[in-house]
Protein backbone atom coordinates (compact mmCIF):
# COMPACT_ATOMS: atom_id res chain seq x y z
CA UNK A 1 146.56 40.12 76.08
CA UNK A 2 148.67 43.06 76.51
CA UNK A 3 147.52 45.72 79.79
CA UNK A 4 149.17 49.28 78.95
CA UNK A 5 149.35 52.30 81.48
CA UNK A 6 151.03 55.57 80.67
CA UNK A 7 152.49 57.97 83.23
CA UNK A 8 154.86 61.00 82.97
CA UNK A 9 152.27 63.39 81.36
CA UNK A 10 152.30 66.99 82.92
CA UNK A 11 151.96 70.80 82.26
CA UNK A 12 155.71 72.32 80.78
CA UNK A 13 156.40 75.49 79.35
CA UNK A 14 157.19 75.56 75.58
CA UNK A 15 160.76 75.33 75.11
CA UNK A 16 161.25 72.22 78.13
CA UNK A 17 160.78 68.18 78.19
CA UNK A 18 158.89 65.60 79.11
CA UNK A 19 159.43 61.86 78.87
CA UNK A 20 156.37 59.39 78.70
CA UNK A 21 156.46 56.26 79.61
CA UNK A 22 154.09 53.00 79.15
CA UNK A 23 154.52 50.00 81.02
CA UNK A 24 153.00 47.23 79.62
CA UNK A 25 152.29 43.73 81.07
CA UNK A 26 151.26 40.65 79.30
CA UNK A 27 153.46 37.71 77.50
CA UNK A 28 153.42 39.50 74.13
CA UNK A 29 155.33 43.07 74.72
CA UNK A 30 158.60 41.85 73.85
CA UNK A 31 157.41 40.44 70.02
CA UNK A 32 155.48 43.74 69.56
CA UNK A 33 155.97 46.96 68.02
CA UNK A 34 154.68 49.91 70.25
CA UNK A 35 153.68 52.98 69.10
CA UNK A 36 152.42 56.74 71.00
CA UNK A 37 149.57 58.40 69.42
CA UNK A 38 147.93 61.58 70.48
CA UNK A 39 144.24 63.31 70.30
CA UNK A 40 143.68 66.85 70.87
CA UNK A 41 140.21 68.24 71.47
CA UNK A 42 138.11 68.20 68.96
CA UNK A 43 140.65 66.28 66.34
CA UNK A 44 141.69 62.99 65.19
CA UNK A 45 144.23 60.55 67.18
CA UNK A 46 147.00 60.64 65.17
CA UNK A 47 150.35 58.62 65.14
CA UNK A 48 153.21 60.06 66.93
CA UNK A 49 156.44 57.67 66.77
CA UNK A 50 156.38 53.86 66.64
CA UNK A 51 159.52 51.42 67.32
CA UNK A 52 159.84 47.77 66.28
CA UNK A 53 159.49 44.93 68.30
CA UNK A 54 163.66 44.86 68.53
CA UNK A 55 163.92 48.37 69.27
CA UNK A 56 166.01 48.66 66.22
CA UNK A 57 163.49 50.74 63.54
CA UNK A 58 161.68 53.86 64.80
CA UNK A 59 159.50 56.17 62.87
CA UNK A 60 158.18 59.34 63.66
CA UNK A 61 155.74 62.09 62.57
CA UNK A 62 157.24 64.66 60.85
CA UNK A 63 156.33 67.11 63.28
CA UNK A 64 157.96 65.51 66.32
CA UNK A 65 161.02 64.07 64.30
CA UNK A 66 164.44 66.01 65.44
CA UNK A 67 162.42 66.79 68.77
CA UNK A 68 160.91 63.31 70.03
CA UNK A 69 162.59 60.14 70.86
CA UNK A 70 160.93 57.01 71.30
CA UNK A 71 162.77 53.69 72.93
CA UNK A 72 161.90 50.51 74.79
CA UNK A 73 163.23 48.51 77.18
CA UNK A 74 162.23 44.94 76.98
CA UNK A 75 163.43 43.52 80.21
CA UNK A 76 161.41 46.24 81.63
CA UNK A 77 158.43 45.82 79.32
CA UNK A 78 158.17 49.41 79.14
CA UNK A 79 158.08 52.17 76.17
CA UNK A 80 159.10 55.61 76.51
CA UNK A 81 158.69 58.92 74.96
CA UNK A 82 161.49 61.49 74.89
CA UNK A 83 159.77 65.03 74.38
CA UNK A 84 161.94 68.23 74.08
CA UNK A 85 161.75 71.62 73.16
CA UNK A 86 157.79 71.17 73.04
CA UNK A 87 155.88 73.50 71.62
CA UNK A 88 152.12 74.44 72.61
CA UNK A 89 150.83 72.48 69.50
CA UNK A 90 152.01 69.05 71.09
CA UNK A 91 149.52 69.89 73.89
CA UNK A 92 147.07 66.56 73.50
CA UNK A 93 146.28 63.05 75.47
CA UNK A 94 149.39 61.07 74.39
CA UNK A 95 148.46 57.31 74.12
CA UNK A 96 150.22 54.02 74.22
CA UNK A 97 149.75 51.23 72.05
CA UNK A 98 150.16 47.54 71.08
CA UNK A 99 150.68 46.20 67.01
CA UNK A 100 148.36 43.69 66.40
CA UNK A 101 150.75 41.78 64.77
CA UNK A 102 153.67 39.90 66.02
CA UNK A 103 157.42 40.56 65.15
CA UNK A 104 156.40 43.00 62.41
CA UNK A 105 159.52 44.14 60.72
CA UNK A 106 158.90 47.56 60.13
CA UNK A 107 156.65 50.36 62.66
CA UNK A 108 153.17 50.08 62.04
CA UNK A 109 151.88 54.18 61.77
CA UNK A 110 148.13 53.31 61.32
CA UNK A 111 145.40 53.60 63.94
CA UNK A 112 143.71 50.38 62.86
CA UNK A 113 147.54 48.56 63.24
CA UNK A 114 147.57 48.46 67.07
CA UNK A 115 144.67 46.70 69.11
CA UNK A 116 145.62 47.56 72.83
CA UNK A 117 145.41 51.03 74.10
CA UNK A 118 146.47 52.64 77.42
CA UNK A 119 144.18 55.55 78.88
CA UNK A 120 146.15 57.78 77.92
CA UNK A 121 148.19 60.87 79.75
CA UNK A 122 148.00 64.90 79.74
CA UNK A 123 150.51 66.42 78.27
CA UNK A 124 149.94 70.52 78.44
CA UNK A 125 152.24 73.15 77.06
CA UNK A 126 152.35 76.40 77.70
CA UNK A 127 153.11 79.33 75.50
């Protein structure tokens, strides 16, 4: 069982940062991949960036790659999200989550892949 809750979600003006951050507890963070997903109103909750259970493979959207950087700290059993120069389209809940699978080589990028969810945190941007 894996217990997720995100914080660092805000209202910037395009152009300025953010960083996200999920701290998990439960026995099973540390052989997990995490991933951040967002859901704007009215669309789909799509993948955002994902890093292995090592921290040593990431993968990102192609619209947050160059801009977003996602990292983990293990002994802190937290995730976090590194947003700059954000632009009003990254306005959406940002959400944390858990692979289903244990030590999974590669970043799982599908919805169905991760089974534990945090609630999820605003993130606004201004134009």
């Amino acid at each position: 069982q894996v217990q997720l809750v995100e914080s660092g979600g805000g209202l910037v003006q395009a152009g300025g940062s953010l960083r996200l951050s999920c701290a998990a507890s439960g026995r099973t963070f540390s052989t997990s991949s995490m991933g951040w997903f967002r859901q704007a109103p009215g669309k789909e909750r799509d993948f955002v960036a994902g890093v292995n259970w090592s921290g040593g493979s990431t993968y990102y959207a192609d619209s947050v790659k160059g801009r977003f950087t996602i990292s983990r700290d293990n002994a802190r059993s937290t995730v976090y999200l590194q947003m700059n120069n954000l632009k009003p389209e990254d306005t959406a809940v940002y959400y944390c989550a858990a692979d289903r699978s244990p030590l999974r080589r590669t970043v799982a990028t599908g919805r169905d892949q991760y089974n534990y969810w945090g609630q999820g945190t605003q993130v606004t941007v201004s134009s």
